[in-house]
PDB file of N, CA and C in Angstrom:
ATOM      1  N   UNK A   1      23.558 117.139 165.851  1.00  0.00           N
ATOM      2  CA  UNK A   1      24.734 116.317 166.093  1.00  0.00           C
ATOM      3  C   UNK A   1      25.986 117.160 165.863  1.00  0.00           C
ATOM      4  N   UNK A   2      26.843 116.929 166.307  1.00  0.00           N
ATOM      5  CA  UNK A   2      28.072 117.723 166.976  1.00  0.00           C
ATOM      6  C   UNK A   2      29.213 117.077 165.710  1.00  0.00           C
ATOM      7  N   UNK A   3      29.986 117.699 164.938  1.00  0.00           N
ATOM      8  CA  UNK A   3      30.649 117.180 164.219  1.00  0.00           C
ATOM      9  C   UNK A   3      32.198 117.612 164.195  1.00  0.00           C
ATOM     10  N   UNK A   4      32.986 116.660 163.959  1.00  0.00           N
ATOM     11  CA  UNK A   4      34.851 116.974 163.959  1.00  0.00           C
ATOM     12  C   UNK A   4      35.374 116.472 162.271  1.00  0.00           C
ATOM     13  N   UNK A   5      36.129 117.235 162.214  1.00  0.00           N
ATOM     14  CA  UNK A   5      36.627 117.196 160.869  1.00  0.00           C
ATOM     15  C   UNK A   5      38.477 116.553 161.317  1.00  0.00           C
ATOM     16  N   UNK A   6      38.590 115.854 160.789  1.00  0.00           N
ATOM     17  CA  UNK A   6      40.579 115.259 160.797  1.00  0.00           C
ATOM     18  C   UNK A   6      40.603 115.443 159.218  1.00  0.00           C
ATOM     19  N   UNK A   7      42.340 115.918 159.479  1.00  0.00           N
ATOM     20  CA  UNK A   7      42.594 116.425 158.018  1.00  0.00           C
ATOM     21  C   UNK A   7      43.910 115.773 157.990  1.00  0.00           C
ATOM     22  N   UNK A   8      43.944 115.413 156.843  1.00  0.00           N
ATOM     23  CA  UNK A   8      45.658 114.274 156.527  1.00  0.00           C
ATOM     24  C   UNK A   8      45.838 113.401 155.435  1.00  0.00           C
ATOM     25  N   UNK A   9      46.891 113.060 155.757  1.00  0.00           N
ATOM     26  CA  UNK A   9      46.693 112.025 155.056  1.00  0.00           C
ATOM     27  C   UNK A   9      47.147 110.265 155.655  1.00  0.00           C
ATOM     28  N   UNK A  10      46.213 109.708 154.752  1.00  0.00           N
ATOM     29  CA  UNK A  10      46.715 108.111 154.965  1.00  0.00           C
ATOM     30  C   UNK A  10      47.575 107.185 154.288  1.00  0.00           C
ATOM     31  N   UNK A  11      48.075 105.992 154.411  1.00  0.00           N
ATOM     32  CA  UNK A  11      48.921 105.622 153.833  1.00  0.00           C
ATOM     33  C   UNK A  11      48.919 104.058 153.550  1.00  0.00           C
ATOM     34  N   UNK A  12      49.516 103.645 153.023  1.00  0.00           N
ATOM     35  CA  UNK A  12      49.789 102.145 152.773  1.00  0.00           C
ATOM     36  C   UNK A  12      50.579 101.529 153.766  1.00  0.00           C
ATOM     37  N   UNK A  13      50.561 100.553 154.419  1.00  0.00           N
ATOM     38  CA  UNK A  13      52.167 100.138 155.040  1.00  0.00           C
ATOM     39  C   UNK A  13      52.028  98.731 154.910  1.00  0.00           C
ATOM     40  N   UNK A  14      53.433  98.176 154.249  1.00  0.00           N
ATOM     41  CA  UNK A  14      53.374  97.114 153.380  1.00  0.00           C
ATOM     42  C   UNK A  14      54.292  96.349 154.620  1.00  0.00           C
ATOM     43  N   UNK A  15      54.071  94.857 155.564  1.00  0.00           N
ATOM     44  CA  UNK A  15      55.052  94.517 156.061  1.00  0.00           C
ATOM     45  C   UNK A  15      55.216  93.068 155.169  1.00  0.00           C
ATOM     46  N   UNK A  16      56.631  92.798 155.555  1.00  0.00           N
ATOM     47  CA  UNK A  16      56.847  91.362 155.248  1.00  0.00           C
ATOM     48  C   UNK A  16      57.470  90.511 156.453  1.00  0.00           C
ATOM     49  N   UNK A  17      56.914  89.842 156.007  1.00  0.00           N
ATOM     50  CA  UNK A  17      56.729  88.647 157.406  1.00  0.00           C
ATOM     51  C   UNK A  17      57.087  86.853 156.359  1.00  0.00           C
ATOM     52  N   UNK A  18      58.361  86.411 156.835  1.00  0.00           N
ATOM     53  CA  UNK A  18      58.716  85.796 156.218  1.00  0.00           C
ATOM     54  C   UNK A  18      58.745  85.715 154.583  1.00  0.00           C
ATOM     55  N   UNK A  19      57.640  85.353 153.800  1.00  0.00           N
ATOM     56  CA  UNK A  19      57.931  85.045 152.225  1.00  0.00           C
ATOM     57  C   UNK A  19      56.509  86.019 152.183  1.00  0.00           C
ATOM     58  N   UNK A  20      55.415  86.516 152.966  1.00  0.00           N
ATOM     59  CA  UNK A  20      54.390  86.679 152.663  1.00  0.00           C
ATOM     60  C   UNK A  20      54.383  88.566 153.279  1.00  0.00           C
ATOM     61  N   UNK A  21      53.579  89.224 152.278  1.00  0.00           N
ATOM     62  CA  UNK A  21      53.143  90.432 152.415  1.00  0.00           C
ATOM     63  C   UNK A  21      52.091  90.727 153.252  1.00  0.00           C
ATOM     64  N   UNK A  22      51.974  91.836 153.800  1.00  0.00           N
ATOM     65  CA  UNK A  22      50.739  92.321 154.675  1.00  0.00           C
ATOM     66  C   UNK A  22      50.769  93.754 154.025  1.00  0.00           C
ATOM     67  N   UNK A  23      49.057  93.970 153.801  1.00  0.00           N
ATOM     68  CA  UNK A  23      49.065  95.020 153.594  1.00  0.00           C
ATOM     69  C   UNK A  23      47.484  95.829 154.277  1.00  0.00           C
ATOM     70  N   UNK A  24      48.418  96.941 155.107  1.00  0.00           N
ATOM     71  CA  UNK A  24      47.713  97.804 156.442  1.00  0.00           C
ATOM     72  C   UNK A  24      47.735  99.480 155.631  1.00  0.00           C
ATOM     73  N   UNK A  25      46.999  99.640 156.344  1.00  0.00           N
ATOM     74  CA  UNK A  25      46.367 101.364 156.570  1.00  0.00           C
ATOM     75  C   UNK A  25      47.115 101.823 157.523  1.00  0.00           C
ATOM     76  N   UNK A  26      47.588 103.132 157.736  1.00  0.00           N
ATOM     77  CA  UNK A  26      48.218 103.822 158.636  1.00  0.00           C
ATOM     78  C   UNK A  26      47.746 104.919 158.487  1.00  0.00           C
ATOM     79  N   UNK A  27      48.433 106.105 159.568  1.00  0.00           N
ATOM     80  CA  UNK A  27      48.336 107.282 159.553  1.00  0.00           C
ATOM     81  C   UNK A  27      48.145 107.695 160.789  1.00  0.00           C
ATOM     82  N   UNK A  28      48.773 109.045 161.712  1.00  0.00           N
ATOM     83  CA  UNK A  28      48.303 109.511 162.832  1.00  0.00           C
ATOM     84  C   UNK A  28      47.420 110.333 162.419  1.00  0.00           C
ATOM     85  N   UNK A  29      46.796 111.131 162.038  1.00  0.00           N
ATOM     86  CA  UNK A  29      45.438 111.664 161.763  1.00  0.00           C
ATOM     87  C   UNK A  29      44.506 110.866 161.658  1.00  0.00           C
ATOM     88  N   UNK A  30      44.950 109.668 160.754  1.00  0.00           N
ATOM     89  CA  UNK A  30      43.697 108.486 160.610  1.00  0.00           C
ATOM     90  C   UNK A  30      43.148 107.922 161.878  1.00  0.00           C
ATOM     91  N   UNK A  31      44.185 107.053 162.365  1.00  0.00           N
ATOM     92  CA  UNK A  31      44.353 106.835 164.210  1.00  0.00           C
ATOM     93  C   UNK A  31      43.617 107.952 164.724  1.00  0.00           C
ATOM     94  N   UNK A  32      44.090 108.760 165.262  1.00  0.00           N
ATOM     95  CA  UNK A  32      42.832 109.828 165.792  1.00  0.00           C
ATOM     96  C   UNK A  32      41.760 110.232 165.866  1.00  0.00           C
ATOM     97  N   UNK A  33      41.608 109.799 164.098  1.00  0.00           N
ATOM     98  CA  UNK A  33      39.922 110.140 164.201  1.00  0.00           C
ATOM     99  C   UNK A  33      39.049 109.014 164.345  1.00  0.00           C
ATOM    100  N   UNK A  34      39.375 107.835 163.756  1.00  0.00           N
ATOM    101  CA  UNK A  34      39.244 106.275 164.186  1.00  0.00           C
ATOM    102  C   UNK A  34      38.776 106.283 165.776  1.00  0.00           C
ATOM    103  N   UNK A  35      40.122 106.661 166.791  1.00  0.00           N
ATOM    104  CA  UNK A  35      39.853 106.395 167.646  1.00  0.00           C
ATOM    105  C   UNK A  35      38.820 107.311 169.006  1.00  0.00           C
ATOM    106  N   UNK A  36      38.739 108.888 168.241  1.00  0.00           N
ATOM    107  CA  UNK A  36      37.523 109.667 168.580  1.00  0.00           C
ATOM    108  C   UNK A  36      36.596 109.306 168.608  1.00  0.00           C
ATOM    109  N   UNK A  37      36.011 108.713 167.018  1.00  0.00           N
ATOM    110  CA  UNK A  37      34.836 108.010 167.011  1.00  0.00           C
ATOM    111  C   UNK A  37      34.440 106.736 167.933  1.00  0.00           C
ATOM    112  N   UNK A  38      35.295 106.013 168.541  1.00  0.00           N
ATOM    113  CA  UNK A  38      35.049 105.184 169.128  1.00  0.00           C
ATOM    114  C   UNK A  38      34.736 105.442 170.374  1.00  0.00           C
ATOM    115  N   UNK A  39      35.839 106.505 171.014  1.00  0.00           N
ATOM    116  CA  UNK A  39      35.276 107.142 172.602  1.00  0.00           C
ATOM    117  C   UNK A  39      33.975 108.091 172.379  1.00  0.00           C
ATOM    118  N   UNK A  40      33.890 109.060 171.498  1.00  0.00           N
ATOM    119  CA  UNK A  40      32.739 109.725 171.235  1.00  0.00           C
ATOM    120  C   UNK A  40      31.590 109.247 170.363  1.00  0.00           C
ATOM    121  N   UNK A  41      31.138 108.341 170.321  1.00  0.00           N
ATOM    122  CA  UNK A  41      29.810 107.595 169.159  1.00  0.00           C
ATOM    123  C   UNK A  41      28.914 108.355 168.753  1.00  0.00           C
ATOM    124  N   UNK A  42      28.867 109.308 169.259  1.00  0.00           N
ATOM    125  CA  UNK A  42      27.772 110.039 169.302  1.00  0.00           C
ATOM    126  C   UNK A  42      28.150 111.554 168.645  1.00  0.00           C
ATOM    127  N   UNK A  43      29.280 111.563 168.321  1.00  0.00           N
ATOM    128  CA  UNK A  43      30.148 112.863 167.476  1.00  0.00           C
ATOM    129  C   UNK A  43      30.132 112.339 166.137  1.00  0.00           C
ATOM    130  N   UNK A  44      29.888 112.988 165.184  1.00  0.00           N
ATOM    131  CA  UNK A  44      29.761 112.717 163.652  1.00  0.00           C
ATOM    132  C   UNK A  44      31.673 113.094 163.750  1.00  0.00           C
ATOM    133  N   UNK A  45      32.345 112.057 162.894  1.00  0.00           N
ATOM    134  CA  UNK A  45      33.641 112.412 162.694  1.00  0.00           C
ATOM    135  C   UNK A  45      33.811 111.954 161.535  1.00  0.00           C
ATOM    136  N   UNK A  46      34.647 113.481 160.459  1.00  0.00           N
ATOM    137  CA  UNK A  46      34.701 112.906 158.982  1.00  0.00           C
ATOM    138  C   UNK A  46      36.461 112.909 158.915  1.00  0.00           C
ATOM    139  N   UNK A  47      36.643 112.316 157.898  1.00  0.00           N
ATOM    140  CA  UNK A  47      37.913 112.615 157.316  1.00  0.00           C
ATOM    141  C   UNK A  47      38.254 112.812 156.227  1.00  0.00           C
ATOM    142  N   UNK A  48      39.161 114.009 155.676  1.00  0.00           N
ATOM    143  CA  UNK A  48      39.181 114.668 154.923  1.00  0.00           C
ATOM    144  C   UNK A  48      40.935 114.394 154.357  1.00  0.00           C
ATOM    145  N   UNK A  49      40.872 113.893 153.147  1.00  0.00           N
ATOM    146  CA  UNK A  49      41.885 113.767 152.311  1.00  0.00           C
ATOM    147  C   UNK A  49      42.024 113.879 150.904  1.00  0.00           C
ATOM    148  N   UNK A  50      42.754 113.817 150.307  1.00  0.00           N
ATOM    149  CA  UNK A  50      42.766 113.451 148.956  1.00  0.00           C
ATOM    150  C   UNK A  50      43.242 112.361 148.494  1.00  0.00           C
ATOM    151  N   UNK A  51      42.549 111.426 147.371  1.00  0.00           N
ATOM    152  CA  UNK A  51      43.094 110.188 147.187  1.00  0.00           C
ATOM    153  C   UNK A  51      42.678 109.851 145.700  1.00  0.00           C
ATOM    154  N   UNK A  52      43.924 108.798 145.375  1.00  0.00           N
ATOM    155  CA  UNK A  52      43.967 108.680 143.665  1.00  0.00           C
ATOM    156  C   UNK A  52      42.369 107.932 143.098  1.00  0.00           C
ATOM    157  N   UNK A  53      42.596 107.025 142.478  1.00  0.00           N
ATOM    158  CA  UNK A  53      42.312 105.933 141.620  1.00  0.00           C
ATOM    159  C   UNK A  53      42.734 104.648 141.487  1.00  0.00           C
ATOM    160  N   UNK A  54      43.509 104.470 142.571  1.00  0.00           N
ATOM    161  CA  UNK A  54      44.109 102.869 142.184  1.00  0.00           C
ATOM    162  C   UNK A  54      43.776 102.056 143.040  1.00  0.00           C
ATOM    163  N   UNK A  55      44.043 101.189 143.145  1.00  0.00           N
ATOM    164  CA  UNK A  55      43.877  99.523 143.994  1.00  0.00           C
ATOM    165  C   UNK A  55      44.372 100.407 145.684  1.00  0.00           C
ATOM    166  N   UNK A  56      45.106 100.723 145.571  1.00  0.00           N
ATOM    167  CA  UNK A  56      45.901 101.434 147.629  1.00  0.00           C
ATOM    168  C   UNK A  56      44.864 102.367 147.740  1.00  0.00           C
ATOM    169  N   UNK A  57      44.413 103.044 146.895  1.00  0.00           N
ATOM    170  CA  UNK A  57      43.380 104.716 147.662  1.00  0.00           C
ATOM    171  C   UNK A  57      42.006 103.714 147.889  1.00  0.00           C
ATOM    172  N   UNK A  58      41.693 102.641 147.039  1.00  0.00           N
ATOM    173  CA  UNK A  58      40.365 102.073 147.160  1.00  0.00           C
ATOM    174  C   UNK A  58      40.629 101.529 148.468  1.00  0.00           C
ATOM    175  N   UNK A  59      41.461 100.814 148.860  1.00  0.00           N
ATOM    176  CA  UNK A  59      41.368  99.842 150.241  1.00  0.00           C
ATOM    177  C   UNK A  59      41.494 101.198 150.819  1.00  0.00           C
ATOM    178  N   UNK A  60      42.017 101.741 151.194  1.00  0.00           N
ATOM    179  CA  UNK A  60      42.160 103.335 152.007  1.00  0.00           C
ATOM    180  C   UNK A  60      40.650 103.710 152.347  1.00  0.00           C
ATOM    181  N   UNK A  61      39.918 103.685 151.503  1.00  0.00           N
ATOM    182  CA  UNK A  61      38.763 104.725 151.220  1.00  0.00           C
ATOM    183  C   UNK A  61      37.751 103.030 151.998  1.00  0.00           C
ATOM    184  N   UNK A  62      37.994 102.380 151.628  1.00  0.00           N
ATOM    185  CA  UNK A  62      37.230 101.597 152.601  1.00  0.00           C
ATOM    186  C   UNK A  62      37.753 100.897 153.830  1.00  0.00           C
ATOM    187  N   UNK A  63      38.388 101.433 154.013  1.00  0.00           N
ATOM    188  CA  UNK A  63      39.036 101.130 155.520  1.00  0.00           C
ATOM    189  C   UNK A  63      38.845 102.431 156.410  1.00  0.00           C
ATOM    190  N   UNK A  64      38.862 103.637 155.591  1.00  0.00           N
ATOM    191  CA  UNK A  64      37.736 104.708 156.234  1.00  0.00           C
ATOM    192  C   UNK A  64      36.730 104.687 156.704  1.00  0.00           C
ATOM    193  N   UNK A  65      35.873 104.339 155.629  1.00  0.00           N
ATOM    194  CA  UNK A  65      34.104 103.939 155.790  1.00  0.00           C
ATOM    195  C   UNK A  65      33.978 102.878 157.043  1.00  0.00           C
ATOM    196  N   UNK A  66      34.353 101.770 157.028  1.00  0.00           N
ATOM    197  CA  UNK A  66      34.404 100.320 157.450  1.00  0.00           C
ATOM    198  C   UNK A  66      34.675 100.904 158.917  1.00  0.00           C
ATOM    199  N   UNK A  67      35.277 102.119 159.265  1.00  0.00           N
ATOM    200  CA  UNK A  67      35.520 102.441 160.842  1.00  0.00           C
ATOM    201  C   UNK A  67      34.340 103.985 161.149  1.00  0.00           C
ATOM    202  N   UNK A  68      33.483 103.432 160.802  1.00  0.00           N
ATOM    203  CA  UNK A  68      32.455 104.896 160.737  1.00  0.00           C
ATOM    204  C   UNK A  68      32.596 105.540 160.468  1.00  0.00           C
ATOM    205  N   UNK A  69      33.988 106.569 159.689  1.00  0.00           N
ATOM    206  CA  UNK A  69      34.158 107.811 159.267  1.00  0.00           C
ATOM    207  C   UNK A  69      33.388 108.545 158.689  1.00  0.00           C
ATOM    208  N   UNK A  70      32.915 109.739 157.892  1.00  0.00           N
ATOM    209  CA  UNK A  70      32.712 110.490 157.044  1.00  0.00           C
ATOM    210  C   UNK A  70      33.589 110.346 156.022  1.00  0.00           C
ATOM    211  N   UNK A  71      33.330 110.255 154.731  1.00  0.00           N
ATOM    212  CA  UNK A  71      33.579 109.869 153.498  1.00  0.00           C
ATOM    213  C   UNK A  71      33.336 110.899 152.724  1.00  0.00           C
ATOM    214  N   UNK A  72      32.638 111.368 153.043  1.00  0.00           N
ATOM    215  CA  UNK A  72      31.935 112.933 151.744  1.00  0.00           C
ATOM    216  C   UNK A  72      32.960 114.572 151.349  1.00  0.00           C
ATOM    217  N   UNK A  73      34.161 114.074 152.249  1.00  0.00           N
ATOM    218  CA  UNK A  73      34.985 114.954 151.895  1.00  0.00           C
ATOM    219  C   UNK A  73      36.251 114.570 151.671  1.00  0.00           C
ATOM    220  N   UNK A  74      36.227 113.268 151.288  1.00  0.00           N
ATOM    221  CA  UNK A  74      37.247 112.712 150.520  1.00  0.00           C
ATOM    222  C   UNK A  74      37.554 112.731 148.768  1.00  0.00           C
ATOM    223  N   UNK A  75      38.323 113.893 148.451  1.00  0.00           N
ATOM    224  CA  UNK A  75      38.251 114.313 147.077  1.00  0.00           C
ATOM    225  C   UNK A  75      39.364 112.876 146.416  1.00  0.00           C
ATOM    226  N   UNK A  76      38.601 112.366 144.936  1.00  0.00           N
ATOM    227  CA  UNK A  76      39.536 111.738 143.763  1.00  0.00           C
ATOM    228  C   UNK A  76      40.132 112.374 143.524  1.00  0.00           C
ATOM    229  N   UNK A  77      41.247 112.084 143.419  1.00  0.00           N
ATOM    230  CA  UNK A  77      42.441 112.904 142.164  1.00  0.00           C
ATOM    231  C   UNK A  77      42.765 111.784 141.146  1.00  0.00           C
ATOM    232  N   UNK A  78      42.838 111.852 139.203  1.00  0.00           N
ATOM    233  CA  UNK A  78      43.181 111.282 138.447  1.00  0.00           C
ATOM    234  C   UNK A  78      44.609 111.002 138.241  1.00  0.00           C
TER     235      UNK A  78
END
């Protein structure tokens, strides 16, 4: 199997919409590799970042997974 590596980073993006919060994933690297995997299914595609410990890197890190990514080169930082 044929594999692509995206390197970046991702982000939080907080909107408000009247009295109530939304809270989304962003990133053009993220987008890219998201959307590789979807035209290519058949390409192993990881993504590669660094991410904390808190409540934002956890939804991050599964909003990775949750779109088929590669996960195994996503380093914690404390």
């Amino acid at each position: 199997m044929k594999r692509v590596a995206c390197v970046g980073e991702a982000m939080i993006e907080l909107s408000l919409i009247g009295e109530d919060t939304q809270v989304s994933v962003a990133g053009d690297t993220l987008n890219t590799a998201i959307y590789l995997h979807r035209t290519a299914p058949k390409l192993r595609v990881d993504y590669i970042t660094c991410l904390g410990c808190d409540p934002f890197s956890a939804r991050i890190f599964d909003f990775i997974s949750q779109h088929g990514l590669g996960t195994s080169r996503i380093q914690r930082i404390l």
